[in-house]
N, C-alpha and C. Protein backbone atom coordinates (compact mmCIF):
# COMPACT_ATOMS: atom_id res chain seq x y z
N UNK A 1 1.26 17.09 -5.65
CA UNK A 1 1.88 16.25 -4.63
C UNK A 1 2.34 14.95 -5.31
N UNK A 2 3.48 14.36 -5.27
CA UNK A 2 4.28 13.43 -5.99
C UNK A 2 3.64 11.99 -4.42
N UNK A 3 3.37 11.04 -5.29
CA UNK A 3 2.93 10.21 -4.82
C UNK A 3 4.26 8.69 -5.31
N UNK A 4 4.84 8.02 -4.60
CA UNK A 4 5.96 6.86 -5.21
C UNK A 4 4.78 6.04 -5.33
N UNK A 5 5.20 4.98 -6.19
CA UNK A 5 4.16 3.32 -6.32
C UNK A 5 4.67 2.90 -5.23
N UNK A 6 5.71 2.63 -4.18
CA UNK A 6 5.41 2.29 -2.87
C UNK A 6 4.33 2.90 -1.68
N UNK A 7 4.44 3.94 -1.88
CA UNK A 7 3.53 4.81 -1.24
C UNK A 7 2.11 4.55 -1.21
N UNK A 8 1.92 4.39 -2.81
CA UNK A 8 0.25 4.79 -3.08
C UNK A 8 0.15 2.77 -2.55
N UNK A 9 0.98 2.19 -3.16
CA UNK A 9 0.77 0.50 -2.58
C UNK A 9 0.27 0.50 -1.46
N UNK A 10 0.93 0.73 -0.45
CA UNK A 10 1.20 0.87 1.05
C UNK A 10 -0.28 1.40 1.13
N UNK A 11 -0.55 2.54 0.68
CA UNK A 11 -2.13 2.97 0.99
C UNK A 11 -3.20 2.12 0.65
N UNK A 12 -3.16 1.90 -0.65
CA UNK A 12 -4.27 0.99 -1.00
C UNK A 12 -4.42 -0.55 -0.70
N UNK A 13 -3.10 -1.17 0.44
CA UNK A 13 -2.96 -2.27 1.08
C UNK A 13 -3.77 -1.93 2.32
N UNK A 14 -3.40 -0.91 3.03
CA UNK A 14 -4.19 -0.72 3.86
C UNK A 14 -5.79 -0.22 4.15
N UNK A 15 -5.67 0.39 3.06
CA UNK A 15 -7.27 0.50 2.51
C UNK A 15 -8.11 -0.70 2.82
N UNK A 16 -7.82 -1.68 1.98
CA UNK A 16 -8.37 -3.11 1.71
C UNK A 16 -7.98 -4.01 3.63
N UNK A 17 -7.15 -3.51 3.42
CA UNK A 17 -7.32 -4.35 5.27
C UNK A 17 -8.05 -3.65 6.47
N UNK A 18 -8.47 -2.48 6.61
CA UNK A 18 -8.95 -1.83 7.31
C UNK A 18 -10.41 -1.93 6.87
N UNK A 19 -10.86 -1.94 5.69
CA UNK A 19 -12.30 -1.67 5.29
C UNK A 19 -12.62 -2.52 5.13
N UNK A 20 -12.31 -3.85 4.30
CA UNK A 20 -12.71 -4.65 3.78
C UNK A 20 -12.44 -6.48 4.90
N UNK A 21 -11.16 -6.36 5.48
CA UNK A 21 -11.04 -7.46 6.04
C UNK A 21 -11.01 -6.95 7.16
N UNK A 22 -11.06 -7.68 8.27
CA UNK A 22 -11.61 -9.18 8.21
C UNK A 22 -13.03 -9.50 7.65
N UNK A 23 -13.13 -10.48 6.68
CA UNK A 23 -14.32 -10.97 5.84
C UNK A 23 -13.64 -11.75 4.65
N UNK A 24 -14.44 -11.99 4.20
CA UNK A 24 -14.24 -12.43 2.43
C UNK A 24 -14.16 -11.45 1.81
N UNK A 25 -13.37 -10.45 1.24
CA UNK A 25 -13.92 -9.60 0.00
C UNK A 25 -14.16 -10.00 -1.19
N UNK A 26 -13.77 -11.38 -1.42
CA UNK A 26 -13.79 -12.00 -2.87
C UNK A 26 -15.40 -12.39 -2.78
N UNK A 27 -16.10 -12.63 -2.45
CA UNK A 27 -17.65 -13.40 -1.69
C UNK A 27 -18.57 -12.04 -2.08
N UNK A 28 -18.04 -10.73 -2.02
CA UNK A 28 -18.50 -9.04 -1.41
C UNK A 28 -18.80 -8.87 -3.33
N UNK A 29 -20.18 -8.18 -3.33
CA UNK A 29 -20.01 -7.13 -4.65
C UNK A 29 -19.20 -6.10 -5.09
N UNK A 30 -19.00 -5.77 -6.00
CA UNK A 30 -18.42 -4.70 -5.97
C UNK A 30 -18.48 -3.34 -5.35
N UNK A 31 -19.99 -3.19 -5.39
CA UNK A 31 -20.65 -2.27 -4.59
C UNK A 31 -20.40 -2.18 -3.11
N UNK A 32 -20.28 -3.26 -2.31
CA UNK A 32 -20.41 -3.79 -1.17
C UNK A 32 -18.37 -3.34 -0.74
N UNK A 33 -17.94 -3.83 -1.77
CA UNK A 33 -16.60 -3.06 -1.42
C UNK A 33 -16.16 -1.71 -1.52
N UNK A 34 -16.79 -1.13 -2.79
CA UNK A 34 -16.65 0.26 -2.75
C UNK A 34 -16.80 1.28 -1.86
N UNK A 35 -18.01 0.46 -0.98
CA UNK A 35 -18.86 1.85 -0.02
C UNK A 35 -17.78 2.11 0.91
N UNK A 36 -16.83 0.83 1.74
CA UNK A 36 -15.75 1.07 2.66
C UNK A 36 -14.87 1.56 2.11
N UNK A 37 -14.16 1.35 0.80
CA UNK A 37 -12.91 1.71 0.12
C UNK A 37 -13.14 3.24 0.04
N UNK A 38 -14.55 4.08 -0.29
CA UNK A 38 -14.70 5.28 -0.45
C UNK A 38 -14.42 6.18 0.93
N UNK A 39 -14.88 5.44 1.67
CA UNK A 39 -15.16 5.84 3.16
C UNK A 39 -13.69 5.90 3.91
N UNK A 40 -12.76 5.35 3.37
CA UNK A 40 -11.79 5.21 3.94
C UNK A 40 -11.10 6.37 3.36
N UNK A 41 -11.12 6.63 2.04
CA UNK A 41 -10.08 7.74 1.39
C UNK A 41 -10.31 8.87 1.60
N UNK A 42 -12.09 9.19 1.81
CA UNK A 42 -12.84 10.64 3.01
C UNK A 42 -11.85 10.91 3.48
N UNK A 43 -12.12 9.64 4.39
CA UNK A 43 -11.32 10.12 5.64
C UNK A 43 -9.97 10.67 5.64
N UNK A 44 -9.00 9.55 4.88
CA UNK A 44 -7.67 10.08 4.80
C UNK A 44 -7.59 11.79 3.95
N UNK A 45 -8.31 11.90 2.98
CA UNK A 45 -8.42 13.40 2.59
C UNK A 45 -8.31 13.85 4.00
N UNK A 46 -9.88 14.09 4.21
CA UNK A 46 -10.38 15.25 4.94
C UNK A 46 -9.80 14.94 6.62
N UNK A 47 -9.83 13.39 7.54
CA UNK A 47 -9.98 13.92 8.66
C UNK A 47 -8.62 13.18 9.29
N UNK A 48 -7.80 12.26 8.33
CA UNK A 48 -6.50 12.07 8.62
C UNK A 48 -5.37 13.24 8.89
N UNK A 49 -5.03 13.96 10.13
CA UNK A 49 -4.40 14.84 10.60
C UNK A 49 -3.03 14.58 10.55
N UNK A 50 -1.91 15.32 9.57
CA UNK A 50 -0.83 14.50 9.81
C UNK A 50 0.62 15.75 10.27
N UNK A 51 1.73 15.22 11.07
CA UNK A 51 2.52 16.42 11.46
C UNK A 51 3.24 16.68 10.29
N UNK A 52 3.20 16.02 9.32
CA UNK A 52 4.27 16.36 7.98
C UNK A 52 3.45 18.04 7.77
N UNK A 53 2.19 17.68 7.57
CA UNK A 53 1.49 18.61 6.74
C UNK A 53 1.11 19.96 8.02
N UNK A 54 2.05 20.21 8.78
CA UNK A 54 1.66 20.72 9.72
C UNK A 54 0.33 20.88 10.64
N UNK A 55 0.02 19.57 10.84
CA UNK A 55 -1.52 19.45 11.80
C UNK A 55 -2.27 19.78 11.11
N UNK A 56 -2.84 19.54 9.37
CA UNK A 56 -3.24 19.98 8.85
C UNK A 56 -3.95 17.95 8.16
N UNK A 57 -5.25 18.18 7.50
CA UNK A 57 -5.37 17.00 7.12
C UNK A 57 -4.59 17.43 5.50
N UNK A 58 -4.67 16.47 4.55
CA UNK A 58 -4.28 16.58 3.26
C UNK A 58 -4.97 17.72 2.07
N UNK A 59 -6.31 17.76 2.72
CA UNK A 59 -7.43 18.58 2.10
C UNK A 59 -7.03 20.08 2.68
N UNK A 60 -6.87 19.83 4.09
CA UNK A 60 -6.85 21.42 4.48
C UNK A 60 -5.66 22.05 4.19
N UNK A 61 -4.54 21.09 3.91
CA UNK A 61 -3.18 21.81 3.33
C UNK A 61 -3.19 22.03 2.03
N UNK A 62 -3.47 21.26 0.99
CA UNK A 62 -3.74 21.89 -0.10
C UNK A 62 -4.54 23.10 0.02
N UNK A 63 -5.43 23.25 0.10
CA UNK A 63 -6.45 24.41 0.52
C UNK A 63 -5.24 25.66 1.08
N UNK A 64 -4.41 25.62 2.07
CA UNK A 64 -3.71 26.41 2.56
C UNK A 64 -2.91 26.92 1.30
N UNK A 65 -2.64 25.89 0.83
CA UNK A 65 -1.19 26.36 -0.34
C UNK A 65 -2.15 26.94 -1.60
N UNK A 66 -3.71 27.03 -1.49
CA UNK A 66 -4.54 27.74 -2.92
C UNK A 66 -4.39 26.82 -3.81
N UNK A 67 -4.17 25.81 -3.04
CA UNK A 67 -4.33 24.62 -4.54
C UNK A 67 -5.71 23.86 -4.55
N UNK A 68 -6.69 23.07 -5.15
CA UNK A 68 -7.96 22.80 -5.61
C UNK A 68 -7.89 21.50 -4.36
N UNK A 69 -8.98 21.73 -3.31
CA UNK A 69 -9.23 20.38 -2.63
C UNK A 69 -9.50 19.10 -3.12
């Protein structure tokens, strides 16, 4: 799957605003940021449902096409 540097930006902007702010993240361990940043990309794998991928999350369409989850 071809990913643009706008794309993956756009994701990992929102990553950091959804998990991490509102707060300080600069104040946060590293640890302390990781646990949301991980928790967030789960999700988008496995339980982010999208109509591109035919109602399928990202995990379960790869999986469809026999490619490695």
């Amino acid at each position: 799957m071809h990913c643009s540097q706008s794309t993956a930006e756009g994701f990992f902007g929102r990553t950091k605003t959804e998990s991490v702010h509102p707060g300080h993240w600069e104040e946060r361990t590293r640890g302390e940021v990781l646990v949301p940043v991980g928790d967030c990309i789960r999700w988008h794998d496995h339980g982010h449902i999208k109509r591109s991928l035919g109602w399928m999350s990202p995990v379960q369409y790869r999986q469809s096409q026999g490619k490695a989850a």
